[in-house]
Protein backbone atom coordinates (compact mmCIF):
# COMPACT_ATOMS: atom_id res chain seq x y z
CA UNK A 1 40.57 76.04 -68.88
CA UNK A 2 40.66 78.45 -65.73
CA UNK A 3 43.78 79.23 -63.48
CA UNK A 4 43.64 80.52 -60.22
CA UNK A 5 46.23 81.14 -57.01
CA UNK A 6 45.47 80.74 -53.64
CA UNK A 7 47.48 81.90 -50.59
CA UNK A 8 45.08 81.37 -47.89
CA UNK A 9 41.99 79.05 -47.24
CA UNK A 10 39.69 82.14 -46.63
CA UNK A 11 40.49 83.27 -50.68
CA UNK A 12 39.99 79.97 -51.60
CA UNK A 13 36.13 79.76 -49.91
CA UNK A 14 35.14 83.63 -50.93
CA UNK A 15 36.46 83.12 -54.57
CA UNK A 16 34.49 79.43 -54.94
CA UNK A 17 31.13 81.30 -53.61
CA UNK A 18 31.63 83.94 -55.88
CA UNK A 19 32.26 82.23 -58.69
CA UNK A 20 30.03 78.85 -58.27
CA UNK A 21 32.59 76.43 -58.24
CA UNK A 22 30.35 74.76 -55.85
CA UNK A 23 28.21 71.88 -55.18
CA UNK A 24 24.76 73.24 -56.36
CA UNK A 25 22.15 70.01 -55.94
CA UNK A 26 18.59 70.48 -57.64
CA UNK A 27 15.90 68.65 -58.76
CA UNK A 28 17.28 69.81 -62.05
CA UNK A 29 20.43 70.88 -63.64
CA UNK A 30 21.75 69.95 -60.31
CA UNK A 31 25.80 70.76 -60.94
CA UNK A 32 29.10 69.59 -59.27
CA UNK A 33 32.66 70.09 -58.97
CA UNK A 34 35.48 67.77 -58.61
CA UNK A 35 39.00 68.91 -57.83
CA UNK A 36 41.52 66.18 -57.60
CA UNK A 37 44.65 66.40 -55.07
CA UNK A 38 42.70 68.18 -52.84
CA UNK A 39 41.04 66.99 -48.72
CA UNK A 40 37.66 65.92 -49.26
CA UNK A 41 35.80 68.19 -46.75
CA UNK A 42 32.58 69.54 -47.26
CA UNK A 43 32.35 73.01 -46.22
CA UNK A 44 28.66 74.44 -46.64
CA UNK A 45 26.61 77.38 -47.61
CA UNK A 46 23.12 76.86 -47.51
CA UNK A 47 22.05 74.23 -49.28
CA UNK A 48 25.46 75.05 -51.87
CA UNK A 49 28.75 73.17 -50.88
CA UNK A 50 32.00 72.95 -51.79
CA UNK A 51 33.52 69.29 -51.42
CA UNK A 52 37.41 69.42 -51.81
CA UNK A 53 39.46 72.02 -49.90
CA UNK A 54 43.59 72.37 -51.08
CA UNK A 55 45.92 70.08 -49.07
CA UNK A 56 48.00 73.55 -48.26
CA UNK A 57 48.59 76.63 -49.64
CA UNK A 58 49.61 78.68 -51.58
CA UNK A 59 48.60 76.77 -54.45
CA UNK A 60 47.24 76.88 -58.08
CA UNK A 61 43.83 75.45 -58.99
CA UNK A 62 43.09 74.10 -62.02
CA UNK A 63 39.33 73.58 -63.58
CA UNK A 64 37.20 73.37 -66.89
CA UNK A 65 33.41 74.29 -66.61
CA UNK A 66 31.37 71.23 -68.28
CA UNK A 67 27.80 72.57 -68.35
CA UNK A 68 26.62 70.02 -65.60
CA UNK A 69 29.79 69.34 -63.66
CA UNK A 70 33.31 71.44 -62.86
CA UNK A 71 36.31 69.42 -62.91
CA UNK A 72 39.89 70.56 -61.75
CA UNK A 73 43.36 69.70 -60.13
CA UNK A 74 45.31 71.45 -57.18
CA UNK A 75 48.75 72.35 -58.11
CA UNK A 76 51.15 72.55 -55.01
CA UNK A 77 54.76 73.87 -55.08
CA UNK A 78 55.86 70.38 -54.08
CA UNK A 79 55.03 69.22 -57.20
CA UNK A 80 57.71 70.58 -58.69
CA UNK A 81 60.25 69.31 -56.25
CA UNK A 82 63.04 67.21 -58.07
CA UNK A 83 62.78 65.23 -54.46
């Protein structure tokens, strides 16, 4: 399981190109990422995208690498609100 914090939209973006957590289609081996809590928004690079963007920031993301797919949470401060 990976951790990562994000203060600002532009981290998020550099540090999902860098690091694949991305949309990659392909004939084959084609891999993609799902991060729940987030704003589906597809944000592209080429023919690489990333699909879900945090609802704010800062925030903590969440994800496991599963060969063919990445799947992960968003973790907000709110969420630990007694509210």
């Amino acid at each position: 399981m990976n951790k990562k914090k994000f203060e600002t939209k532009e981290e998020y973006l550099e540090y999902c190109k860098k690091y694949e957590i991305l949309n990659i289609p392909s004939n084959y081996g084609s891999q993609y990422t799902y991060i729940n809590e987030g704003i589906k928004r597809d944000t592209y690079f080429g023919e690489r995208y990333i699909s879900y963007e945090p609802k704010s920031y800062p925030c903590i993301m969440i994800w496991e690498d599963n060969g063919a797919s990445i799947n992960g949470v968003f973790v907000y401060e709110s969420d630990f609100n007694n509210n």
